[in-house]
PDB file of N, CA and C in Angstrom:
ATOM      1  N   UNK A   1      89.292  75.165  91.168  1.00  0.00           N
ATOM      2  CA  UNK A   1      90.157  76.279  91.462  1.00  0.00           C
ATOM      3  C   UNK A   1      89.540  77.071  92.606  1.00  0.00           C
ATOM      4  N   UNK A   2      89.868  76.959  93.731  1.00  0.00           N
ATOM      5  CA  UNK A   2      89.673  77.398  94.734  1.00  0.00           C
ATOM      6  C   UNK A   2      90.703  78.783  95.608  1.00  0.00           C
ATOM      7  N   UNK A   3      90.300  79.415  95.804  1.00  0.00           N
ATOM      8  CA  UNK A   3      91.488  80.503  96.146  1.00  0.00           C
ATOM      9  C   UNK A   3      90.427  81.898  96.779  1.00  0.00           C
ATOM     10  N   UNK A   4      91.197  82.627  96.604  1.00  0.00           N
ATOM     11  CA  UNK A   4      90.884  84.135  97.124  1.00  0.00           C
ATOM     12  C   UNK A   4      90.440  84.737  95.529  1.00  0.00           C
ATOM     13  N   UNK A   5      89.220  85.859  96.193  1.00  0.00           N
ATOM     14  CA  UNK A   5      88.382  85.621  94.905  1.00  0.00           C
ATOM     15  C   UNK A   5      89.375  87.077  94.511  1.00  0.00           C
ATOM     16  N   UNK A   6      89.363  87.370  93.116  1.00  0.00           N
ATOM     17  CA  UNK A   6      90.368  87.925  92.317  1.00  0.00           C
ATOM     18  C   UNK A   6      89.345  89.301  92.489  1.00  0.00           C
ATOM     19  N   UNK A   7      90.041  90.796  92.587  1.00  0.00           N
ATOM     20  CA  UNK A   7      89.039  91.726  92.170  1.00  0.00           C
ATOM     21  C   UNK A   7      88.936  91.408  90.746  1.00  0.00           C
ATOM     22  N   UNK A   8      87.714  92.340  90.317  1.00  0.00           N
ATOM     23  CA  UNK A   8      87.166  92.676  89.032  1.00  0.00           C
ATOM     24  C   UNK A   8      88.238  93.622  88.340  1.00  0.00           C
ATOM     25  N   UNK A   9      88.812  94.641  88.948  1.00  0.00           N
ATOM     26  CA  UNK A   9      90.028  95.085  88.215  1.00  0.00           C
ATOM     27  C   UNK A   9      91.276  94.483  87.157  1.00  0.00           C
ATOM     28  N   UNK A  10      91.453  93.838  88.304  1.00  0.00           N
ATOM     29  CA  UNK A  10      92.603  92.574  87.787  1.00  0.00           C
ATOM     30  C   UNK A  10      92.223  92.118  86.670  1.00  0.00           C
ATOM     31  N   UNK A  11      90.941  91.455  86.799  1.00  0.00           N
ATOM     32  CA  UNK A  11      90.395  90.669  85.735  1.00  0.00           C
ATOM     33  C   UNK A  11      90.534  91.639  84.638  1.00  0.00           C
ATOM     34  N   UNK A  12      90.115  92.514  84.577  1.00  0.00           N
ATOM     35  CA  UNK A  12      89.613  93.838  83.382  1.00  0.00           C
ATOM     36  C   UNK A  12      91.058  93.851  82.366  1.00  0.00           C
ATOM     37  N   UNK A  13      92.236  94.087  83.597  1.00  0.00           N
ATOM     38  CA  UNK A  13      93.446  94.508  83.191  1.00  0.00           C
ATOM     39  C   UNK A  13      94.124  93.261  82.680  1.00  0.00           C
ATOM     40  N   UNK A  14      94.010  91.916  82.980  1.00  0.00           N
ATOM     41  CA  UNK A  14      94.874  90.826  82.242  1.00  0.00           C
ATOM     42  C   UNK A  14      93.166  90.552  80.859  1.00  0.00           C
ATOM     43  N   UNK A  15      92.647  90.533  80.972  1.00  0.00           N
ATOM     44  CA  UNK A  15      91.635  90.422  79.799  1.00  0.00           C
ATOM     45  C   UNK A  15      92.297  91.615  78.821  1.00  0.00           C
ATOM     46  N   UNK A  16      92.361  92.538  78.769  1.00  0.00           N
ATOM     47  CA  UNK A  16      92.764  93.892  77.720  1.00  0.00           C
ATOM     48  C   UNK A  16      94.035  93.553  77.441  1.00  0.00           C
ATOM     49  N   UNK A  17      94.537  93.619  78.463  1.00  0.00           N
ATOM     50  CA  UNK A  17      96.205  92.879  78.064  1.00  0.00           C
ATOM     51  C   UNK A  17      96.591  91.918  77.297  1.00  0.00           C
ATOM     52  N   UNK A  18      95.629  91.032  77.305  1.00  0.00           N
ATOM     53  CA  UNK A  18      95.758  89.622  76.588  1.00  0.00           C
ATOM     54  C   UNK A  18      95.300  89.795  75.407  1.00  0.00           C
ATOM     55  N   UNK A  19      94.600  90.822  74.983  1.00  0.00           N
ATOM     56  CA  UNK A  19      93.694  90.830  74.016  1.00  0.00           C
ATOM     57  C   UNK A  19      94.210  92.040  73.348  1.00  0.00           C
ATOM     58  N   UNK A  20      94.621  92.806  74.045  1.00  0.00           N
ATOM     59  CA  UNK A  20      95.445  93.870  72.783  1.00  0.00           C
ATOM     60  C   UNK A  20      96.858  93.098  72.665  1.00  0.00           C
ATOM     61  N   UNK A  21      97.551  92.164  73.142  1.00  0.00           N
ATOM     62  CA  UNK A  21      98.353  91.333  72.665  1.00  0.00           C
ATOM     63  C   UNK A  21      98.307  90.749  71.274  1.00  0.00           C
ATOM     64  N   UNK A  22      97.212  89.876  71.304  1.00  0.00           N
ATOM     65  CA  UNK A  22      96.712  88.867  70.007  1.00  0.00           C
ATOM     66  C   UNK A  22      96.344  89.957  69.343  1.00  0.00           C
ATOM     67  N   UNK A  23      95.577  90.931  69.305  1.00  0.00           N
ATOM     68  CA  UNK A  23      95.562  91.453  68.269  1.00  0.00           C
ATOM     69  C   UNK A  23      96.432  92.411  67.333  1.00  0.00           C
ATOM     70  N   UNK A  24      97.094  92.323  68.500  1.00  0.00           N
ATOM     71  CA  UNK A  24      98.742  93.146  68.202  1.00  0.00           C
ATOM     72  C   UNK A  24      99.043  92.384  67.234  1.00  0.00           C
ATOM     73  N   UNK A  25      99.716  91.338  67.461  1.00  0.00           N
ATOM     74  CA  UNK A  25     100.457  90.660  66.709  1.00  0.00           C
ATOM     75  C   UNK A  25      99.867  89.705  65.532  1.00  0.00           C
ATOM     76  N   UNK A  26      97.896  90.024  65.728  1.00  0.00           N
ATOM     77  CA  UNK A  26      97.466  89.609  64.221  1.00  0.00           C
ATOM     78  C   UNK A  26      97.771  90.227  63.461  1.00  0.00           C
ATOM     79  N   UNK A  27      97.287  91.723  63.931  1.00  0.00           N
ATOM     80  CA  UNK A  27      97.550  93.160  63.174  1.00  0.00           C
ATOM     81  C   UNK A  27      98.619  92.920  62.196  1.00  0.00           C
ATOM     82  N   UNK A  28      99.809  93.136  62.767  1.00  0.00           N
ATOM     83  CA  UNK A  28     101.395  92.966  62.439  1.00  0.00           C
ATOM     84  C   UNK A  28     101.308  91.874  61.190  1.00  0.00           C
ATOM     85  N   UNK A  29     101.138  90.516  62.046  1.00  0.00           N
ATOM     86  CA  UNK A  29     101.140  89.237  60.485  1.00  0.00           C
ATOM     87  C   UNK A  29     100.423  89.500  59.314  1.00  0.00           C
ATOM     88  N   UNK A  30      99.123  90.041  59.678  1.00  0.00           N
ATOM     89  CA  UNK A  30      98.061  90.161  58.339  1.00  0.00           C
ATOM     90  C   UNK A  30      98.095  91.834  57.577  1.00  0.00           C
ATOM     91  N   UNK A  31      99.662  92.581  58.433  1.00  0.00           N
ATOM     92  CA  UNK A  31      99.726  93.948  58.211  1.00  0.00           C
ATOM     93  C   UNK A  31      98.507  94.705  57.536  1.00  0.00           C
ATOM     94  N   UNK A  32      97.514  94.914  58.772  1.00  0.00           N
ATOM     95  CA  UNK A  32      96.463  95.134  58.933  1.00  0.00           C
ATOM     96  C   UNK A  32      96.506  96.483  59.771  1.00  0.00           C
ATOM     97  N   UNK A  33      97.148  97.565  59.436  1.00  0.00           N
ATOM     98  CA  UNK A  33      96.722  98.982  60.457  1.00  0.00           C
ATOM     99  C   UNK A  33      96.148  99.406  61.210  1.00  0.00           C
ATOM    100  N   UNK A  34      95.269  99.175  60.867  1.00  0.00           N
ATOM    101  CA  UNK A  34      94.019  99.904  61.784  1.00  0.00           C
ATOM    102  C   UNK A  34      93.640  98.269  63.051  1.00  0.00           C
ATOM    103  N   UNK A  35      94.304  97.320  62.893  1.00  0.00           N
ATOM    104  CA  UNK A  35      94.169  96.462  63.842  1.00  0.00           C
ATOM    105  C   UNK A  35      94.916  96.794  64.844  1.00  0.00           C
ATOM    106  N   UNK A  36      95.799  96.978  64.206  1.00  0.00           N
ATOM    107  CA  UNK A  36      97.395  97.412  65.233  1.00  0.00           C
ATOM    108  C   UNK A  36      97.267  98.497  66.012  1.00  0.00           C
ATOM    109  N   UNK A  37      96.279  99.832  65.863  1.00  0.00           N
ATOM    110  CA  UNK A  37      95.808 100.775  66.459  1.00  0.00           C
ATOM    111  C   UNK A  37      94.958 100.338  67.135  1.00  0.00           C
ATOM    112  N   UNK A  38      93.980  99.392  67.333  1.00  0.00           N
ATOM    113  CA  UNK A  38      93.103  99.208  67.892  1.00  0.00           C
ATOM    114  C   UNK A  38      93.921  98.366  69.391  1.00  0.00           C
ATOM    115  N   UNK A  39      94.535  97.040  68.626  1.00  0.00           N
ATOM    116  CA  UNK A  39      95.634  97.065  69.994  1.00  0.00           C
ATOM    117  C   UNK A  39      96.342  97.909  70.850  1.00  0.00           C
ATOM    118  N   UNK A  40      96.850  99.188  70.489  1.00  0.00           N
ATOM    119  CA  UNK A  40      97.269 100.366  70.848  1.00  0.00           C
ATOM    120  C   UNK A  40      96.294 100.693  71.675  1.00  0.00           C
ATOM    121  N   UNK A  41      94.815 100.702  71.450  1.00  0.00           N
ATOM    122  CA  UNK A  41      94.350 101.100  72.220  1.00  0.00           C
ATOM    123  C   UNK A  41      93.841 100.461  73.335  1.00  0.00           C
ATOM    124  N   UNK A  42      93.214  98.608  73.214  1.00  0.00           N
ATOM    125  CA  UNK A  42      92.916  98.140  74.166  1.00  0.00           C
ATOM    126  C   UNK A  42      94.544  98.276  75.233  1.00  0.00           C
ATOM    127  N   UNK A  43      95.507  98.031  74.974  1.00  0.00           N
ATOM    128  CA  UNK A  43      96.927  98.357  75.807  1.00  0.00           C
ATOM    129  C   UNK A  43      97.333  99.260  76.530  1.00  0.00           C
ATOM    130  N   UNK A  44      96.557 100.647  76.025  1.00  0.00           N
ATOM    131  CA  UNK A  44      96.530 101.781  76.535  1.00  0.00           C
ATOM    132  C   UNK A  44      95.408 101.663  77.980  1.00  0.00           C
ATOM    133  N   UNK A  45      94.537 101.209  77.639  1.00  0.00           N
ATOM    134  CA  UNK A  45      93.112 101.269  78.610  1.00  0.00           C
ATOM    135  C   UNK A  45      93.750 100.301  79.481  1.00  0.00           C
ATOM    136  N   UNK A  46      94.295  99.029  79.477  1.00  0.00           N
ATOM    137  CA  UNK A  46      94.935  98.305  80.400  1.00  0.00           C
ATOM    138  C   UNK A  46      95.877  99.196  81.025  1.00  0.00           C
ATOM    139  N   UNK A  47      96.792 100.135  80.373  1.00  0.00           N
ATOM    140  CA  UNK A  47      97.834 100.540  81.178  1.00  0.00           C
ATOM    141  C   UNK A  47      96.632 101.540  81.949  1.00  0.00           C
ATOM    142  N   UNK A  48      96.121 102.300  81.574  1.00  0.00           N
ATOM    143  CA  UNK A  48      95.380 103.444  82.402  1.00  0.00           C
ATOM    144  C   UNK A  48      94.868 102.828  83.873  1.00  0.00           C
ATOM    145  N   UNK A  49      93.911 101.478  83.544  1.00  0.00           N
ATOM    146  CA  UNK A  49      93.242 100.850  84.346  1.00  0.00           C
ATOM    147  C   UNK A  49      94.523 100.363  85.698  1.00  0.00           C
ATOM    148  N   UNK A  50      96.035 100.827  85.688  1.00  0.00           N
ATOM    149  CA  UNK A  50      96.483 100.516  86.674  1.00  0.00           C
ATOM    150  C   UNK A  50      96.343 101.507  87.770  1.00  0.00           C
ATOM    151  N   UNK A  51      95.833 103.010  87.348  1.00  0.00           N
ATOM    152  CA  UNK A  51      96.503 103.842  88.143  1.00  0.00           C
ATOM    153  C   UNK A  51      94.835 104.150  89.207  1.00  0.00           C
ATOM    154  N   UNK A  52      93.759 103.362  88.300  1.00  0.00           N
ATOM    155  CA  UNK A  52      92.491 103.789  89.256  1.00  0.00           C
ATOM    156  C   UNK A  52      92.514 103.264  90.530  1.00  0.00           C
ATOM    157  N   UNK A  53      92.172 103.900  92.087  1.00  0.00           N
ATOM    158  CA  UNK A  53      92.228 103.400  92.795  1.00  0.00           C
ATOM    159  C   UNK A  53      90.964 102.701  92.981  1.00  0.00           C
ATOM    160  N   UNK A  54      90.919 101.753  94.347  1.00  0.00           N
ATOM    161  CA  UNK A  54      89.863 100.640  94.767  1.00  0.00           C
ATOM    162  C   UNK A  54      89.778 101.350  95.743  1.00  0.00           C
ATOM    163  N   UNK A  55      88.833 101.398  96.403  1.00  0.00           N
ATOM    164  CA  UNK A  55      88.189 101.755  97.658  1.00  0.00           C
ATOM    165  C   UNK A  55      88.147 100.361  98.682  1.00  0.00           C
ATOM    166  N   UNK A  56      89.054 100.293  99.582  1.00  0.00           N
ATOM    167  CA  UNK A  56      89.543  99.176 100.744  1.00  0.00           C
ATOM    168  C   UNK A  56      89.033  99.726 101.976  1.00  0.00           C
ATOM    169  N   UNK A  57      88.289  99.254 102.736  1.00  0.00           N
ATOM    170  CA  UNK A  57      87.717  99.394 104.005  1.00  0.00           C
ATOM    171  C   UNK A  57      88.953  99.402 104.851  1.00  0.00           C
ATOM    172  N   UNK A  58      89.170 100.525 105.768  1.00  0.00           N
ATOM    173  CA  UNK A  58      90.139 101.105 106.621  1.00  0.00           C
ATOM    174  C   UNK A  58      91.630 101.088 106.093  1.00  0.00           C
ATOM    175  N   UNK A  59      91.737 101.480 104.965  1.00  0.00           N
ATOM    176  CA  UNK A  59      93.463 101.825 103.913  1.00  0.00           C
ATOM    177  C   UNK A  59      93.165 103.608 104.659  1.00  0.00           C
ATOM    178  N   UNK A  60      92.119 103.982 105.019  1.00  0.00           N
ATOM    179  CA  UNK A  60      92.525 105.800 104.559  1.00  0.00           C
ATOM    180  C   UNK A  60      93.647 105.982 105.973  1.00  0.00           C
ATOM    181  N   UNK A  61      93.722 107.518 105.735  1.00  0.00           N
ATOM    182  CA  UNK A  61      94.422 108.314 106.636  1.00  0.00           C
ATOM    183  C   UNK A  61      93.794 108.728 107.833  1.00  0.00           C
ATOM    184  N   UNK A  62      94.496 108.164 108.919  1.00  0.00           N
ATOM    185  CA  UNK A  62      93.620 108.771 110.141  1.00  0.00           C
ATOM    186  C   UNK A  62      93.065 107.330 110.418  1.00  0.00           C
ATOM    187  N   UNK A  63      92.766 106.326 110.140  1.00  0.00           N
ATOM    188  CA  UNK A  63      92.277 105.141 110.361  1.00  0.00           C
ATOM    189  C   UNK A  63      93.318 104.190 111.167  1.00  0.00           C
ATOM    190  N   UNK A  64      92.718 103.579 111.896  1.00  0.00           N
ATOM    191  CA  UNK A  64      93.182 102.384 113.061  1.00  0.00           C
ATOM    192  C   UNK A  64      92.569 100.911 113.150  1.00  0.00           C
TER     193      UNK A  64
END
């Protein structure tokens, strides 16, 4: 697998995603509560983790 290397963000955000998924829906089958909150929360930290910015060499204002 050869490609353009992925930030570390990305990675962070489909890892939490994937993982408050499955545990979502263990939670749910084994109606297990406090699992299902815990998914709540890795889901939450994925959604948060969209809004941090990255620091990109020449994105600012005033730059050419």
């Amino acid at each position: 697998m050869t490609g353009e290397p992925r930030p570390r963000l990305l990675i962070a955000k489909a890892w939490l995603g994937g993982a408050g998924l499955v545990v979502g829906l263990a939670g749910i089958a084994l109606n297990v509560r406090w699992l299902v909150w815990c998914a709540i929360g890795l889901l939450g930290i994925a959604v948060l983790l969209r809004f941090v910015k990255t620091r990109d060499a020449g994105t600012g204002k005033g730059e050419t």
